[in-house]
C-alpha atoms as a PDB file:
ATOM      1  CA  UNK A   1       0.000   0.000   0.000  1.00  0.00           C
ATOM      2  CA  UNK A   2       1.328   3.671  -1.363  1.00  0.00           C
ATOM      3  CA  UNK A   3       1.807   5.978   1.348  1.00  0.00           C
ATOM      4  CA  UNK A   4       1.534   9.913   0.803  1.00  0.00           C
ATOM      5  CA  UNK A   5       4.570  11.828   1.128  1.00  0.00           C
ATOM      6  CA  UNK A   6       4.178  14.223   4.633  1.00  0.00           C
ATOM      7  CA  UNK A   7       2.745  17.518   4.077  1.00  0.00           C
ATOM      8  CA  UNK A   8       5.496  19.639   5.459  1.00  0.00           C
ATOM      9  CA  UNK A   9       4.523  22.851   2.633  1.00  0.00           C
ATOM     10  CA  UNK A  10       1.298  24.855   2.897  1.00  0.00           C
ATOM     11  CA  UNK A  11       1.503  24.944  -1.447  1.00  0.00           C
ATOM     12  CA  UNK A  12      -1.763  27.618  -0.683  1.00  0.00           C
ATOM     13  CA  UNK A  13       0.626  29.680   1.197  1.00  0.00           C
ATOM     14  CA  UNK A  14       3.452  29.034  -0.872  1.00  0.00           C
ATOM     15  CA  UNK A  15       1.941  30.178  -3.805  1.00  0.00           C
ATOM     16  CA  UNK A  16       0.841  33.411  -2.001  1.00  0.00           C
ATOM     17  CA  UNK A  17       4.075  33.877  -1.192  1.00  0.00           C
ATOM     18  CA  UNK A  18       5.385  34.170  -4.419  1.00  0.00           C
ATOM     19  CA  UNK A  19       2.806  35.980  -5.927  1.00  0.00           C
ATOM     20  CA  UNK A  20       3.719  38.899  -3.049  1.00  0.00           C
ATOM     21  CA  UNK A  21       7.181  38.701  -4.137  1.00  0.00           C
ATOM     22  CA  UNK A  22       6.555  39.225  -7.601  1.00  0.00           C
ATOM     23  CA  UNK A  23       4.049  42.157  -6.754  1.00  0.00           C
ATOM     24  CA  UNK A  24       6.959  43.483  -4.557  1.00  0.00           C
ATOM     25  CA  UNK A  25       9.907  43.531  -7.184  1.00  0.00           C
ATOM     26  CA  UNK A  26      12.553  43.136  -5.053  1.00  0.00           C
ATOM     27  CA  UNK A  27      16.459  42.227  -5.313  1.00  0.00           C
ATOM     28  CA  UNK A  28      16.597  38.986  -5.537  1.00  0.00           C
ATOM     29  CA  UNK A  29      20.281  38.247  -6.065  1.00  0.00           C
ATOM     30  CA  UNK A  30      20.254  34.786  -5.346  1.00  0.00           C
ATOM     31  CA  UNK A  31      17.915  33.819  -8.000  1.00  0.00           C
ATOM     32  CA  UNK A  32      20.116  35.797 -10.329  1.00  0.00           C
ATOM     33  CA  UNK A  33      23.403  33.791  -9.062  1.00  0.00           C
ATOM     34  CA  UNK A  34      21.723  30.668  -9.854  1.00  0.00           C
ATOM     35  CA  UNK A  35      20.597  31.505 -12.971  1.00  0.00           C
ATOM     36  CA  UNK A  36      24.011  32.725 -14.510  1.00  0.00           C
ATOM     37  CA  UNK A  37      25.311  29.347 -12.518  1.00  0.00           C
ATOM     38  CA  UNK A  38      23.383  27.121 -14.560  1.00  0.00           C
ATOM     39  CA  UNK A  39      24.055  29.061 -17.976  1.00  0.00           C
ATOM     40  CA  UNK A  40      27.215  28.594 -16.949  1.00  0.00           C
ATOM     41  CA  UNK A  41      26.817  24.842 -16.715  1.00  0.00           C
ATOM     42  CA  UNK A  42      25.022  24.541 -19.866  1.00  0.00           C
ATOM     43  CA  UNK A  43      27.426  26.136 -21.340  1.00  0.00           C
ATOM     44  CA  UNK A  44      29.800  23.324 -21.114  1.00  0.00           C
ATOM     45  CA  UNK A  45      27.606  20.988 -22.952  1.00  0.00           C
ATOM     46  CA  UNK A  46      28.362  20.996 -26.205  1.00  0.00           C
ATOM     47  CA  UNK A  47      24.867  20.954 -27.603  1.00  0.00           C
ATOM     48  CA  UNK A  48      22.065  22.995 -28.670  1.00  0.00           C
ATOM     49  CA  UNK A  49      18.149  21.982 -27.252  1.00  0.00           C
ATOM     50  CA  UNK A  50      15.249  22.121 -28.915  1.00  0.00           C
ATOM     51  CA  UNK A  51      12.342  22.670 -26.541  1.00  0.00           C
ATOM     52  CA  UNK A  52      13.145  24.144 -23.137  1.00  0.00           C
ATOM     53  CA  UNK A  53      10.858  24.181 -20.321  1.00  0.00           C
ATOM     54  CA  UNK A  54      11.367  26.263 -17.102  1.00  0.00           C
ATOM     55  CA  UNK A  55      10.088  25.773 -13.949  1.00  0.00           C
ATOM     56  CA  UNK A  56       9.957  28.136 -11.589  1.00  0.00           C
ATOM     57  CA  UNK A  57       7.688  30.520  -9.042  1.00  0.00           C
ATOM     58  CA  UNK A  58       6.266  32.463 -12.456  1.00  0.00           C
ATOM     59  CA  UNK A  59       9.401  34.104 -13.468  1.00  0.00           C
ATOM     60  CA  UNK A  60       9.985  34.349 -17.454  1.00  0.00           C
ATOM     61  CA  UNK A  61      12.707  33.136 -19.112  1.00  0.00           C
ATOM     62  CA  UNK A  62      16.177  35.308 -18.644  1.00  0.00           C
ATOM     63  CA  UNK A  63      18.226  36.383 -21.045  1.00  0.00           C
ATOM     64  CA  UNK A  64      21.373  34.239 -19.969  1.00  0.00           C
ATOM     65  CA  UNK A  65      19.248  31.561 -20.147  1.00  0.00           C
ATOM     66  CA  UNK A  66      17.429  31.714 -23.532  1.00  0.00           C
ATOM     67  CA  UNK A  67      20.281  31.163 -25.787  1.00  0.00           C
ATOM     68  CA  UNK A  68      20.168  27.467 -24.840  1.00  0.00           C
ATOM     69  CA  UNK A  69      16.713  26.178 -26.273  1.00  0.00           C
ATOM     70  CA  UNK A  70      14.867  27.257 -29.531  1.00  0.00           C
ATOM     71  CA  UNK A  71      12.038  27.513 -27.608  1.00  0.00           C
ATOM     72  CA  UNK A  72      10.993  28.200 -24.092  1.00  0.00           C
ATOM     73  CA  UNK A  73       7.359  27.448 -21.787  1.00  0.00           C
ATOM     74  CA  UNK A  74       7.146  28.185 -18.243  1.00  0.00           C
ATOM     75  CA  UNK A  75       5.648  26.378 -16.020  1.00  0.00           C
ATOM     76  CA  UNK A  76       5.107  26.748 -12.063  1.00  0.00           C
ATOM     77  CA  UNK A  77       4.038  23.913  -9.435  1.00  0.00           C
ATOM     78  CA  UNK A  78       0.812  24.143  -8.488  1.00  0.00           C
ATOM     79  CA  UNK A  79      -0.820  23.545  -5.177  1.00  0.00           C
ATOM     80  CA  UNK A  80      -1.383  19.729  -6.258  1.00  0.00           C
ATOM     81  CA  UNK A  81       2.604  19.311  -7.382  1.00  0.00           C
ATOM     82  CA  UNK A  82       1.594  18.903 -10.852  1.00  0.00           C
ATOM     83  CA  UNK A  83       3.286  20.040 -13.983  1.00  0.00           C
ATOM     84  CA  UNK A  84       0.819  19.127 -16.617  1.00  0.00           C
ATOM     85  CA  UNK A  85       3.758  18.155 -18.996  1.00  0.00           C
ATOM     86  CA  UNK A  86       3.742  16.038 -22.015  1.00  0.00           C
ATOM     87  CA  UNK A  87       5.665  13.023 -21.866  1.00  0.00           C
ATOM     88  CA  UNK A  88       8.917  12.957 -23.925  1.00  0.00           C
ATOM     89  CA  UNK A  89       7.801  16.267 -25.296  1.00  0.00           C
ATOM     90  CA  UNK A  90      11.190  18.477 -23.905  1.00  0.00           C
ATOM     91  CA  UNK A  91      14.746  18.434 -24.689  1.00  0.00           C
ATOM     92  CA  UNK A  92      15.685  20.298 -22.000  1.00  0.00           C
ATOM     93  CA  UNK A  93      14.116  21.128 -18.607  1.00  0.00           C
ATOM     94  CA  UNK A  94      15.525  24.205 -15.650  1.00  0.00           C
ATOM     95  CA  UNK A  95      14.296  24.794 -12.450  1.00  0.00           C
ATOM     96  CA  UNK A  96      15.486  27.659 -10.398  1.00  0.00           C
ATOM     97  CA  UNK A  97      14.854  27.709  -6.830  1.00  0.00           C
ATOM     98  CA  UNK A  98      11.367  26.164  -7.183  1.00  0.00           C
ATOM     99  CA  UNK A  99      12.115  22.370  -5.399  1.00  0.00           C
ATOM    100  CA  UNK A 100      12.943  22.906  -2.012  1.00  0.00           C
ATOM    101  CA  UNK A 101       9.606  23.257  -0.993  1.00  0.00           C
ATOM    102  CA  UNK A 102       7.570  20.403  -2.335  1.00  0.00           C
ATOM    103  CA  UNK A 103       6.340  17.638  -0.663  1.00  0.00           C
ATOM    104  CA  UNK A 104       7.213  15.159  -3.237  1.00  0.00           C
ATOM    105  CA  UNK A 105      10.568  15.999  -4.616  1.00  0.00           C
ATOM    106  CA  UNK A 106      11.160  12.263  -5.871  1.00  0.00           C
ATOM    107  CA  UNK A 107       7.399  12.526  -7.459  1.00  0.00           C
ATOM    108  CA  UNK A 108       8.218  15.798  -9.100  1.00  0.00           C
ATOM    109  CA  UNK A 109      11.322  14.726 -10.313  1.00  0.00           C
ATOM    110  CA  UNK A 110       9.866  11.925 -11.868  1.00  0.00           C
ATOM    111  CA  UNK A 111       7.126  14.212 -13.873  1.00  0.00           C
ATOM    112  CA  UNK A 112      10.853  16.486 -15.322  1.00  0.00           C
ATOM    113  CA  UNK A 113      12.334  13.217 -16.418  1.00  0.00           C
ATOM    114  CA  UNK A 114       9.250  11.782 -18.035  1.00  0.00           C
ATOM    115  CA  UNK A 115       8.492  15.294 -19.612  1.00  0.00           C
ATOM    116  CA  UNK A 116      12.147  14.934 -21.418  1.00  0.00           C
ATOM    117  CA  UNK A 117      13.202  13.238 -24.690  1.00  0.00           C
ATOM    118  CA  UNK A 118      15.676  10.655 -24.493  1.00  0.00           C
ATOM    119  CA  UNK A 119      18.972  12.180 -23.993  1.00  0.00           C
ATOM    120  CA  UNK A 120      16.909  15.231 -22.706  1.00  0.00           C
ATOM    121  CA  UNK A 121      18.940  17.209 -19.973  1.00  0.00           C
ATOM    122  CA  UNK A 122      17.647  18.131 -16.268  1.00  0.00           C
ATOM    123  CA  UNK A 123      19.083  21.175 -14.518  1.00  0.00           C
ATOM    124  CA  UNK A 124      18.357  22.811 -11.427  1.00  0.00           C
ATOM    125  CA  UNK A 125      19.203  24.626  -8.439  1.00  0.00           C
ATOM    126  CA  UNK A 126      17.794  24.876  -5.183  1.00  0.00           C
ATOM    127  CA  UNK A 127      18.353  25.139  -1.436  1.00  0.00           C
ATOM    128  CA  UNK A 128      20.418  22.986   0.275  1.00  0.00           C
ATOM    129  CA  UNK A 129      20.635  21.730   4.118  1.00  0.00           C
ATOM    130  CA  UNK A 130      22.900  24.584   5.737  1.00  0.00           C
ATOM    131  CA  UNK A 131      20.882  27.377   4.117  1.00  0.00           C
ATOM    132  CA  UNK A 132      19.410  29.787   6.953  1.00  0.00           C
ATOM    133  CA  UNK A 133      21.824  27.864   9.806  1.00  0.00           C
ATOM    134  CA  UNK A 134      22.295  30.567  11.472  1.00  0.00           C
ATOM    135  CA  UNK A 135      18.483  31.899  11.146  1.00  0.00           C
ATOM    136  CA  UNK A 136      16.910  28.560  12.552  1.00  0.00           C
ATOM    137  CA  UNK A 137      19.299  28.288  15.314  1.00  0.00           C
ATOM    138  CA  UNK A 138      18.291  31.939  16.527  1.00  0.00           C
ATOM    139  CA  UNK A 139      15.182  31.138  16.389  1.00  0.00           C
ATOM    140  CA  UNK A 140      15.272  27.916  18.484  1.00  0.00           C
ATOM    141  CA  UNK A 141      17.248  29.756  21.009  1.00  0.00           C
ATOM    142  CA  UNK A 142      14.830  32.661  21.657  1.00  0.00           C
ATOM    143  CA  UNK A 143      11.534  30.614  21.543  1.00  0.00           C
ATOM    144  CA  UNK A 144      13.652  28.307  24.272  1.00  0.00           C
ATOM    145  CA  UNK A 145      14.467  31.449  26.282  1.00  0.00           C
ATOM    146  CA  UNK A 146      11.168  32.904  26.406  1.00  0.00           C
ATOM    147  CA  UNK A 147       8.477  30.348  25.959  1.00  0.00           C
ATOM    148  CA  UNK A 148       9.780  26.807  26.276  1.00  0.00           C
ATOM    149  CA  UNK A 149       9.584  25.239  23.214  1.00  0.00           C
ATOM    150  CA  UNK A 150      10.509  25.684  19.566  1.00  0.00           C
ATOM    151  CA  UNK A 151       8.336  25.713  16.472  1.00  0.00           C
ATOM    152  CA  UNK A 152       9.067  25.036  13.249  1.00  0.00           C
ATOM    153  CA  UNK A 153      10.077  28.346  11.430  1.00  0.00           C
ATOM    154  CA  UNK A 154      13.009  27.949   8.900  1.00  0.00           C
ATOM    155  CA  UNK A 155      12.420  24.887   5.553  1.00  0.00           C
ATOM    156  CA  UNK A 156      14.441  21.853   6.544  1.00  0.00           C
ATOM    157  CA  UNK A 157      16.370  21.875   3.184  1.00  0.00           C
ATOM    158  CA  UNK A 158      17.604  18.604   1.371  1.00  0.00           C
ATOM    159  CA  UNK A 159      21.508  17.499   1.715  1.00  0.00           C
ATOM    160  CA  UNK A 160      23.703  17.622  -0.936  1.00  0.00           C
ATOM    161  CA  UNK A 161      23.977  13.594  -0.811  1.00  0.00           C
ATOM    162  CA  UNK A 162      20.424  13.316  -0.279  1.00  0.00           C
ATOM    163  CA  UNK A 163      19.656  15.444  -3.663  1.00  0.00           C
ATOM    164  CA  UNK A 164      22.050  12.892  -5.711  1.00  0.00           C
ATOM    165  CA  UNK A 165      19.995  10.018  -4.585  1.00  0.00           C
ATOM    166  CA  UNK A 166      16.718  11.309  -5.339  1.00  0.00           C
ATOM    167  CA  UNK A 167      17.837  11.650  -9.181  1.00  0.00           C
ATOM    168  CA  UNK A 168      18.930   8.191  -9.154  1.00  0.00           C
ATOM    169  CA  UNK A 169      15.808   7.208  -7.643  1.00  0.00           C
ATOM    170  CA  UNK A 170      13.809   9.323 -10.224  1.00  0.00           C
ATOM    171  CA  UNK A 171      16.050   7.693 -12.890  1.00  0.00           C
ATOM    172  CA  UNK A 172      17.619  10.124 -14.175  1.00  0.00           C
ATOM    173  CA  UNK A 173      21.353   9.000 -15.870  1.00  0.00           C
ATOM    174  CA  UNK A 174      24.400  10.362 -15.157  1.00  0.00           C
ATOM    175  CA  UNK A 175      23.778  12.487 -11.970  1.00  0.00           C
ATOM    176  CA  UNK A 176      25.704  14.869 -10.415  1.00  0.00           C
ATOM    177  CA  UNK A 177      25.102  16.911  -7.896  1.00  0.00           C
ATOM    178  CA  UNK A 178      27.291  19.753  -6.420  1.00  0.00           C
ATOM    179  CA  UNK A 179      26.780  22.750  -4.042  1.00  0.00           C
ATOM    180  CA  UNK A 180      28.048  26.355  -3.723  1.00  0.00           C
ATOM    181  CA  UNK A 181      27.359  28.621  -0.685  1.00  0.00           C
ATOM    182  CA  UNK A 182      27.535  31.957  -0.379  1.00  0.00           C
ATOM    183  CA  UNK A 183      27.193  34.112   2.921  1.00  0.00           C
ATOM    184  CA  UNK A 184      25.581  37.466   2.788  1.00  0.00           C
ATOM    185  CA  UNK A 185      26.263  40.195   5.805  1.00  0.00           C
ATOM    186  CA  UNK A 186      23.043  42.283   6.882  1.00  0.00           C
ATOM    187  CA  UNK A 187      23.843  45.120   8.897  1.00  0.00           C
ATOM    188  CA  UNK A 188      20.418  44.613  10.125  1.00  0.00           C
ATOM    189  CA  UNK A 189      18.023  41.784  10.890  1.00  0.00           C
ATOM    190  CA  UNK A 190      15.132  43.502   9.097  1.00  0.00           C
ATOM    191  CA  UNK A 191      17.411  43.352   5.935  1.00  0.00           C
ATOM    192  CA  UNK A 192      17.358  39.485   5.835  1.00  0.00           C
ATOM    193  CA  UNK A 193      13.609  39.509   6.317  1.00  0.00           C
ATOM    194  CA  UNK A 194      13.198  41.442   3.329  1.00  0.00           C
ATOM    195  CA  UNK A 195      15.408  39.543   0.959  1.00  0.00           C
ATOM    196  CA  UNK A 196      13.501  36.445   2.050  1.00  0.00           C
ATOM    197  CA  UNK A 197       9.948  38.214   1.228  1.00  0.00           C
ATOM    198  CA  UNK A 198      11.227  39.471  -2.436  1.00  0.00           C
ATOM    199  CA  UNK A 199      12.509  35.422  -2.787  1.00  0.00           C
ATOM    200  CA  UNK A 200       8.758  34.434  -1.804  1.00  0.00           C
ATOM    201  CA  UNK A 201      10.877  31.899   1.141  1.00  0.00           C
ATOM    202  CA  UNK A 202       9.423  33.725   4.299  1.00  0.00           C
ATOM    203  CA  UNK A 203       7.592  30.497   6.275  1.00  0.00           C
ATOM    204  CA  UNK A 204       4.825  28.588   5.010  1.00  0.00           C
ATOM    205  CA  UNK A 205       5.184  25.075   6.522  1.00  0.00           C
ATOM    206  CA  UNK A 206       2.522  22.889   7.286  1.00  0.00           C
ATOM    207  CA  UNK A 207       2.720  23.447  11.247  1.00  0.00           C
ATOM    208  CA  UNK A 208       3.869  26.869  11.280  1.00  0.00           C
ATOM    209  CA  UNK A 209       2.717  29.113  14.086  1.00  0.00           C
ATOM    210  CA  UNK A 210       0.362  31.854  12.996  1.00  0.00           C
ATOM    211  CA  UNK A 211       1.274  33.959  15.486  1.00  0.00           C
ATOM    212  CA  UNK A 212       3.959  36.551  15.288  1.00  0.00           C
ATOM    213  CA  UNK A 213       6.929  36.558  17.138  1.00  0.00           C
ATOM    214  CA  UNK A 214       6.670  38.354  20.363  1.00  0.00           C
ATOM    215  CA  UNK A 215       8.896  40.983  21.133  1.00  0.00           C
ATOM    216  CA  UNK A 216      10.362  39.336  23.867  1.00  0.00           C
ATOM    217  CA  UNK A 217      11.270  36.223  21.447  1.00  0.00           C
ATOM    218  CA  UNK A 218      12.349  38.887  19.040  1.00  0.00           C
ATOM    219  CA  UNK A 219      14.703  40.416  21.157  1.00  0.00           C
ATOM    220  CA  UNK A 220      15.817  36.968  22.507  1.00  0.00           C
ATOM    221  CA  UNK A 221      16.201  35.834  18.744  1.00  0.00           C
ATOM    222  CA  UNK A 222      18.340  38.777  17.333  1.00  0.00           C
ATOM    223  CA  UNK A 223      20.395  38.551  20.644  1.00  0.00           C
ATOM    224  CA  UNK A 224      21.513  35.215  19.739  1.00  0.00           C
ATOM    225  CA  UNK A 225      22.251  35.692  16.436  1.00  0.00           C
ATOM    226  CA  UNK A 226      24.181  38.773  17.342  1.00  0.00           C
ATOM    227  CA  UNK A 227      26.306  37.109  19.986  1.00  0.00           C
ATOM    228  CA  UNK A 228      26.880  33.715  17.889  1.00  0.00           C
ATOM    229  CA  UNK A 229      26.736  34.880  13.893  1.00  0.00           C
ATOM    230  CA  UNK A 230      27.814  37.870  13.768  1.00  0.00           C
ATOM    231  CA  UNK A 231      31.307  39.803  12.605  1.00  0.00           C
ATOM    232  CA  UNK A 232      33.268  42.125  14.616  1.00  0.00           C
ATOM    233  CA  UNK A 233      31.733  45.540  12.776  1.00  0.00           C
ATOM    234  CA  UNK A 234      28.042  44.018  13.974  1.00  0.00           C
ATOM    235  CA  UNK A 235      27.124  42.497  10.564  1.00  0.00           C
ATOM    236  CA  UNK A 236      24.603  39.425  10.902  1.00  0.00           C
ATOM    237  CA  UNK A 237      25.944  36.433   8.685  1.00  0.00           C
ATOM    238  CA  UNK A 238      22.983  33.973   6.638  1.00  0.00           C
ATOM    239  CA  UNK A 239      24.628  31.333   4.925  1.00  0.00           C
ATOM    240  CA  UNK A 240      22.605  30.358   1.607  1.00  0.00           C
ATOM    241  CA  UNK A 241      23.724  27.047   0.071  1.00  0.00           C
ATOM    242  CA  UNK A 242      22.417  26.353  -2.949  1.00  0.00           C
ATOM    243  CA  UNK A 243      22.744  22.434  -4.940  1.00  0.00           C
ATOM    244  CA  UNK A 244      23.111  22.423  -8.277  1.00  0.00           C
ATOM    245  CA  UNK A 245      21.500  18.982  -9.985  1.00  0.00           C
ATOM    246  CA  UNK A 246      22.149  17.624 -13.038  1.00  0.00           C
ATOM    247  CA  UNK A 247      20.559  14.420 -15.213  1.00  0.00           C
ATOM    248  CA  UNK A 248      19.870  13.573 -18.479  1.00  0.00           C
ATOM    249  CA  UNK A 249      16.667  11.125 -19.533  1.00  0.00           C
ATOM    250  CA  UNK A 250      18.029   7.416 -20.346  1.00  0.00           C
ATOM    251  CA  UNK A 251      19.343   6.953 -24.435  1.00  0.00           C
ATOM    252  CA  UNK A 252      21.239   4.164 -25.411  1.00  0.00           C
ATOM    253  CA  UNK A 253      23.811   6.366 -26.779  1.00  0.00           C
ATOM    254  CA  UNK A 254      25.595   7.311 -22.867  1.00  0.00           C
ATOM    255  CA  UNK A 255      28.161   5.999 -21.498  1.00  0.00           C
ATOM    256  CA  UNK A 256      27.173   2.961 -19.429  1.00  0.00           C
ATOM    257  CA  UNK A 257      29.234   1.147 -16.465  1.00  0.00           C
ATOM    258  CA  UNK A 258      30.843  -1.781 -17.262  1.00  0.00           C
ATOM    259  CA  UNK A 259      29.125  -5.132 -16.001  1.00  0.00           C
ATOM    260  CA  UNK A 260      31.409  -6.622 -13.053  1.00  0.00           C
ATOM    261  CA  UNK A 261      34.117  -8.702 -14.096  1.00  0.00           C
ATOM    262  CA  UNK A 262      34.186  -7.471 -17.872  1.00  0.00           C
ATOM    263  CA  UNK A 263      37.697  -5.555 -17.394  1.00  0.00           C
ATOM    264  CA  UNK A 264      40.185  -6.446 -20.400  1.00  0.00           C
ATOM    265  CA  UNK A 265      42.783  -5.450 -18.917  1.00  0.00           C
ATOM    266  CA  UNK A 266      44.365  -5.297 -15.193  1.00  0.00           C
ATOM    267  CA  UNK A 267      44.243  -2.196 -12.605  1.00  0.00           C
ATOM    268  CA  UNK A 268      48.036  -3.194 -11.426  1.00  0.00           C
ATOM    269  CA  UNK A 269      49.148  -3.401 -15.063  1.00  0.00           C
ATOM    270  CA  UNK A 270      48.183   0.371 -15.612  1.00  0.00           C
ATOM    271  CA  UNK A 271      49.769   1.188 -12.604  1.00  0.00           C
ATOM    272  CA  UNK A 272      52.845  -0.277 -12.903  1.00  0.00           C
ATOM    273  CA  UNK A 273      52.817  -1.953  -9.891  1.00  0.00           C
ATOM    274  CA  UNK A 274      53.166  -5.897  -8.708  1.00  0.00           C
ATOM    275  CA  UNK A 275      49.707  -7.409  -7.850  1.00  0.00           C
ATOM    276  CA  UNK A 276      50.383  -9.474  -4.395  1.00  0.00           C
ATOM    277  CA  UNK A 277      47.171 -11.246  -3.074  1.00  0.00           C
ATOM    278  CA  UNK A 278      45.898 -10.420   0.480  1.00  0.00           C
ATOM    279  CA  UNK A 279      46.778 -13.307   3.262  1.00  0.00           C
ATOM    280  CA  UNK A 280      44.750 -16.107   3.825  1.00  0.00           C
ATOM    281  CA  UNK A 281      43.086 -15.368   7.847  1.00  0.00           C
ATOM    282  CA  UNK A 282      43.731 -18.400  10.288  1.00  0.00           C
END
């Protein structure tokens, strides 16, 4: 019997969210480093797509990105996780900072690849575990300090390793996954809220609290994060870590591993070296 995946995202919310951000018109820097990261990226592959399709919160296609398809749609998740994609009807397929917050990551993942020709290429970026550390840990301590108990305020965001598996699991071929982090200094705590609300990331988990902070929590909060993340001028450090995943739809024509025990030829032979078995235990 299928189980549902958890409902840790409020999609309703979510989707709100992102519709204030786009209202707002903010600086959203980090969706600009990630999108220049994976033109980058597709810049190494020596190949020009066909179709394109982005997903993403209901941003259009960027310029640094539009060289790489003859064509582009845009999609964005819904609140049911569906994309309402074509199989096989893509050659290539970008998300930017769109996955973090879905409840079924390996289910969406498997809607990309099926969207994709064979040979069709998967990019993305998106939010990785030690994004916000320093946020969530500030949080934890104030709520400890001055009520007790901690409620769940900051996404818990995907490892690296984790990410990687998830494409294999989706089956996706040849997957890589890789991280870069940056860490931006606010001179104040209001600063960091901001950025967050122009992103559309402020909280909308399942079992958030719908009340506000109170001040005393507040106060408690940004005393924490002052004492423990901060640099000498006063500065307030949030680490964002964003993963980078790659995968391309199965095609005969990739590389494949080699079945165990088909080697033609000896490791210690390239090496140079004498092969000596291992001794026998008593």
């Amino acid at each position: 019997m299928n189980q549902s995946p958890p409902r840790l995202f409020d999609r309703d919310a979510i989707l709100r969210r992102r519709t204030r951000a786009a209202r707002i018109a903010g600086d959203t820097f980090l969706r600009q480093e990630a999108v220049e990261a994976i033109a980058e990226r597709l810049s190494a592959v020596n190949r020009h797509f066909g179709r394109g399709v982005l997903i993403d919160s209901g941003a259009d296609v960027s310029a640094a990105l539009s060289p790489y398809a003859g064509g582009w749609t845009s999609v964005e998740l819904g609140r049911d996780e569906a994309l309402g994609l074509e199989p096989q009807s893509f050659d290539l397929a970008v998300s930017i900072l769109a996955l973090h917050a879905v409840n079924d990551l390996p289910g969406v993942l498997a809607q990309i690849r099926r969207a994709l020709k064979p040979d069709g290429l998967f990019m993305a970026a998106l939010f990785g575990g030690a994004t916000l550390f320093e946020l969530r840990e500030a949080l934890a301590a104030g709520e400890l300090e001055t009520t007790g108990g901690v409620s769940p305020r900051v996404y818990p965001f995907a490892d690296v390793r984790d990410l990687g598996g998830l494409l294999q699991r989706a089956a996706f071929a040849l997957p890589v996954a890789d991280v870069e982090r940056t860490t931006v200094l606010y001179r104040e705590f209001s600063s960091l809220v901001r950025d967050l609300r122009a992103l559309g990331e402020t909280n909308a988990l399942t079992e958030r609290s719908l009340k506000p902070l109170s001040r005393e929590t507040l106060a408690a909060t940004l005393a924490h994060y002052g004492a423990h993340h901060s640099e000498p001028d006063g500065r307030l450090r949030a680490t964002f870590e964003i993963v980078y995943l790659t995968g391309w739809a199965p095609h005969e024509s990739q590389q494949q591993p080699l079945k165990p025990g088909s080697a033609k030829a000896r490791l210690a032979d390239a090496l140079g070296t004498t092969e000596k078995p291992l001794p026998r235990e008593k």
